[in-house]
C-alpha atoms as a PDB file:
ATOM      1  CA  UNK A   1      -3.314  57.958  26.973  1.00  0.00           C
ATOM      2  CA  UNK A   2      -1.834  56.447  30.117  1.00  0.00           C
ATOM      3  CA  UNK A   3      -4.744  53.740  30.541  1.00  0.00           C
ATOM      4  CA  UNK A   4      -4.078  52.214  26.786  1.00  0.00           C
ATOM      5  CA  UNK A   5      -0.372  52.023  27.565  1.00  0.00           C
ATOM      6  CA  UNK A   6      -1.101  50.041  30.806  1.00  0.00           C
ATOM      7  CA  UNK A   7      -3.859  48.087  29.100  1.00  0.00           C
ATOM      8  CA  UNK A   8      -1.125  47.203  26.180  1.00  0.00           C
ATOM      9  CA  UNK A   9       1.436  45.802  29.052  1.00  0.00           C
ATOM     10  CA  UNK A  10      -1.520  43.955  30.834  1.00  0.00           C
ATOM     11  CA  UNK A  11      -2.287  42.449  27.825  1.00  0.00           C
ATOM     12  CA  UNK A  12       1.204  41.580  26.457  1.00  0.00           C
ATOM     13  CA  UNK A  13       1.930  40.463  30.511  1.00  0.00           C
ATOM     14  CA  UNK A  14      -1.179  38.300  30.454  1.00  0.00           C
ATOM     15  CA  UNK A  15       0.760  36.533  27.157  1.00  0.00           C
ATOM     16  CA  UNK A  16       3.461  35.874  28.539  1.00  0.00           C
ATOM     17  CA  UNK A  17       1.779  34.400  31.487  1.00  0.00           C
ATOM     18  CA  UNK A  18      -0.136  31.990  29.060  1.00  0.00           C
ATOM     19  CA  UNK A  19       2.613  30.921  27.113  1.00  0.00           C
ATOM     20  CA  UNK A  20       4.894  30.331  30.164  1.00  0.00           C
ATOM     21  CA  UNK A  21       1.919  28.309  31.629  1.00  0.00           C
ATOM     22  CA  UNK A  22       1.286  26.539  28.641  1.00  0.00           C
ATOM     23  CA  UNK A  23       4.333  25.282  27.761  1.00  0.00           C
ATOM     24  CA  UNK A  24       5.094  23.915  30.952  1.00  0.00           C
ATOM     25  CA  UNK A  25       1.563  22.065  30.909  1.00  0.00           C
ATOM     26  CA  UNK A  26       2.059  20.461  27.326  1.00  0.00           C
ATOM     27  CA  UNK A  27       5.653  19.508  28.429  1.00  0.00           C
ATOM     28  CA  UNK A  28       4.513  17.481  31.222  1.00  0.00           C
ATOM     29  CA  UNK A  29       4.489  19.757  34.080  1.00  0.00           C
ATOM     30  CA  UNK A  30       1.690  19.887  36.916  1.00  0.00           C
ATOM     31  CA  UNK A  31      -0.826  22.785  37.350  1.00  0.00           C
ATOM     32  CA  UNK A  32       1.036  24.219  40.771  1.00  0.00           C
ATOM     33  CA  UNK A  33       4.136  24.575  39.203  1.00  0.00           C
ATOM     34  CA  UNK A  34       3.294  25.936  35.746  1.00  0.00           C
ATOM     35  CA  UNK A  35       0.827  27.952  37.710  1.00  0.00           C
ATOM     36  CA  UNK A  36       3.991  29.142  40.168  1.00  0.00           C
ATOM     37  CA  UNK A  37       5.657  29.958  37.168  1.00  0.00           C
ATOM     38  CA  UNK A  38       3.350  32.053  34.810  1.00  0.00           C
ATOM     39  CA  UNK A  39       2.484  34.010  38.321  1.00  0.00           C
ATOM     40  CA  UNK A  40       5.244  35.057  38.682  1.00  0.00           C
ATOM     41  CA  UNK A  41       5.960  36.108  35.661  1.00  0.00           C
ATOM     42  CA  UNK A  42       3.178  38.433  35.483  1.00  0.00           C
ATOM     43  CA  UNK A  43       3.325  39.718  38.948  1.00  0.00           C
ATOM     44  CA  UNK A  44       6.753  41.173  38.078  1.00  0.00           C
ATOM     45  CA  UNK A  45       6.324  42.212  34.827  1.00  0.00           C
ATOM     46  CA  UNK A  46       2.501  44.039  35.150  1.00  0.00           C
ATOM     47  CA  UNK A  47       3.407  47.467  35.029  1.00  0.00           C
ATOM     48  CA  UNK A  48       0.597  48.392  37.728  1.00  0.00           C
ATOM     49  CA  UNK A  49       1.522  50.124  40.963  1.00  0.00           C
ATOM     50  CA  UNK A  50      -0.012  47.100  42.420  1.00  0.00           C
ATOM     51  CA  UNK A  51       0.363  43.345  42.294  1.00  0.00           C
ATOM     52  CA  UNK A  52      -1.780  41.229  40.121  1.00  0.00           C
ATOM     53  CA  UNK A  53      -4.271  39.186  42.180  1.00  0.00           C
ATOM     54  CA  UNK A  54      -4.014  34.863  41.452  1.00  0.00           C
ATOM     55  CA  UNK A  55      -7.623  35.451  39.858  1.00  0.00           C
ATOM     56  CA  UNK A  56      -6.794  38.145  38.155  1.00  0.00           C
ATOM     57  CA  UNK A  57      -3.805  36.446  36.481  1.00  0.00           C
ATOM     58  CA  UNK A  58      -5.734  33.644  35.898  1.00  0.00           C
ATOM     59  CA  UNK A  59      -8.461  35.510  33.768  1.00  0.00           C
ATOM     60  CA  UNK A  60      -5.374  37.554  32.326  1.00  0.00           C
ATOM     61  CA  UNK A  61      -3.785  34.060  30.720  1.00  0.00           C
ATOM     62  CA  UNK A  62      -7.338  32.987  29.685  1.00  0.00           C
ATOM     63  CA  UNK A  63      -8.047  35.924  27.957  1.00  0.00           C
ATOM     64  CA  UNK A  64      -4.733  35.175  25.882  1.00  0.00           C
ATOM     65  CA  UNK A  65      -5.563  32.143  25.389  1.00  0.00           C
ATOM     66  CA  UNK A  66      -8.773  32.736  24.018  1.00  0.00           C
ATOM     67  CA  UNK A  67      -8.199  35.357  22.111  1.00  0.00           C
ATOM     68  CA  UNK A  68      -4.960  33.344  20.290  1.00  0.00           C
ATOM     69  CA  UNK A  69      -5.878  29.663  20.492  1.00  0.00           C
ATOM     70  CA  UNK A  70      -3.402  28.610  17.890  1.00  0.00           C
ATOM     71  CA  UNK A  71      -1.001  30.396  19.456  1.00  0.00           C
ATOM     72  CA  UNK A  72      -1.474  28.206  22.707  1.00  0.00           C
ATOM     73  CA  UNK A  73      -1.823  24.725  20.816  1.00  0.00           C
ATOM     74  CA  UNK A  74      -3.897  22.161  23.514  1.00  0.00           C
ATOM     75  CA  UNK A  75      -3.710  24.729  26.219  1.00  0.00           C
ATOM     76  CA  UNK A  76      -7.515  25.040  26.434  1.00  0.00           C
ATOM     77  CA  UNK A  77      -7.624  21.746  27.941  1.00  0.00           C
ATOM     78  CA  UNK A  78      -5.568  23.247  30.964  1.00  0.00           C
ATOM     79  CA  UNK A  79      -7.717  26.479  31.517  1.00  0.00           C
ATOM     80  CA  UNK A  80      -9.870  25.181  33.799  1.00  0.00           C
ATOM     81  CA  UNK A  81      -7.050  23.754  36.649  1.00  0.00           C
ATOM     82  CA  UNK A  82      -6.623  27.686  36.773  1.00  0.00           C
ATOM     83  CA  UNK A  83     -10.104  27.962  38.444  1.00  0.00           C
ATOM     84  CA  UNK A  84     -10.410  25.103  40.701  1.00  0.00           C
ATOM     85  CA  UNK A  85      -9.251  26.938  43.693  1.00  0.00           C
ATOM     86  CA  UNK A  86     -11.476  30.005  43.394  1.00  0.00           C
ATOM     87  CA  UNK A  87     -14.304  27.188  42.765  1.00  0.00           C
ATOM     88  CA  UNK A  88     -13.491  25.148  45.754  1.00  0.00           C
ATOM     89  CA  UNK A  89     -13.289  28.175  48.316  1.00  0.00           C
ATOM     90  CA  UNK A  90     -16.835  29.277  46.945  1.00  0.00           C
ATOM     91  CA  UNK A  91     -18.156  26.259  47.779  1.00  0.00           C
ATOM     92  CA  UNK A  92     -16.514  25.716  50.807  1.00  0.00           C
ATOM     93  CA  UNK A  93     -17.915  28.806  51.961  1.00  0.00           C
ATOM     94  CA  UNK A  94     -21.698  28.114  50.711  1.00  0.00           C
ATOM     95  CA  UNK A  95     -21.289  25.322  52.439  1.00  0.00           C
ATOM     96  CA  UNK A  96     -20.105  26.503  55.798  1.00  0.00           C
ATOM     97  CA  UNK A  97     -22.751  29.653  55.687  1.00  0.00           C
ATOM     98  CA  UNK A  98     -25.745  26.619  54.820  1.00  0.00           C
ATOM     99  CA  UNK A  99     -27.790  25.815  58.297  1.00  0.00           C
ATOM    100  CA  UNK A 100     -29.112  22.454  59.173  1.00  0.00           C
ATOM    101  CA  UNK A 101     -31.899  21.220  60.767  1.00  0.00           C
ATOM    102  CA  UNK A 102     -29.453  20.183  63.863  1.00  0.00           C
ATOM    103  CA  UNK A 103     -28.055  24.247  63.438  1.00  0.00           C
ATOM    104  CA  UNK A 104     -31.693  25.778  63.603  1.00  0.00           C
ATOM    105  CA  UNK A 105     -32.669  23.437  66.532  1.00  0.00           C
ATOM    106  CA  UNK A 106     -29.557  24.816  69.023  1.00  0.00           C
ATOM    107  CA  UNK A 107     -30.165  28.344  67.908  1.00  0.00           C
ATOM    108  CA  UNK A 108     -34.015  28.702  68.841  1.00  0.00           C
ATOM    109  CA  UNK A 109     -34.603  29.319  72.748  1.00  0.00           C
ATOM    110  CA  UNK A 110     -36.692  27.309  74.408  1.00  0.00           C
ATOM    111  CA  UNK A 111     -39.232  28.086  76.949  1.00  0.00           C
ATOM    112  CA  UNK A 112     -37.375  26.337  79.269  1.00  0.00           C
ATOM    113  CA  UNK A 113     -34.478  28.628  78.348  1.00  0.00           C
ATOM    114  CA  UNK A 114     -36.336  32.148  78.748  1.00  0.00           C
ATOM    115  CA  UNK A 115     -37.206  30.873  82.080  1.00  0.00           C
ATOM    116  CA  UNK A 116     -34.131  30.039  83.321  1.00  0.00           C
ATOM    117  CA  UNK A 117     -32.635  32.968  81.785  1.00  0.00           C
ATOM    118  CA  UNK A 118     -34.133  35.327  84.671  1.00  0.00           C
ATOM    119  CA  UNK A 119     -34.228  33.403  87.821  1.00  0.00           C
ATOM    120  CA  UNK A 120     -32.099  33.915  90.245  1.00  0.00           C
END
């Protein structure tokens, strides 16, 4: 089956991703370039037609992790630096969709407005 193949190399992709991004962490590396590192790793080696997405790899090193936490000694404590980014944009954009009192008042006409609107 063609789909259990691909799952297999997402898998064993999404392990090598973790233990790249691992090791770099417990060695003393930051989060952007351990990150840099594991993606690209699995954005070259995925075996799909297309690219992996950042969240997708992210989930895909998680999972390994996860499912393997010996494997990935301490690297739990670094799972969550993979998220922060998805987390911020979400809120950024809650935040910029949210209306204030000061939004509602420009929005709703006046009567002054209507009137003006039509006399010429």
């Amino acid at each position: 089956m063609p789909t259990t193949s691909a799952m297999a190399v997402a898998n064993e992709t999404g392990k090598k991703g973790a233990k790249i991004y691992c090791f770099m962490r417990s060695n003393g590396n930051n989060h952007e370039v351990s990150w840099s590192a594991a993606y690209a790793v699995i954005k070259r080696q995925g075996g799909s037609l297309f690219k992996s997405s950042p969240e997708h790899a992210s989930v895909m090193i998680t999972e390994a992790v996860v499912e393997e936490p010996n494997g990935y000694p301490n690297c739990g404590q670094y799972l969550g630096d993979l998220f922060k980014e998805s987390v911020n944009a979400t809120d950024e954009e809650t935040s910029s969709n949210s209306y204030t009192s000061s939004d509602t008042s420009n929005t709703v006409p006046s009567s002054n407005d209507s009137e003006q609107r039509y006399e010429y």
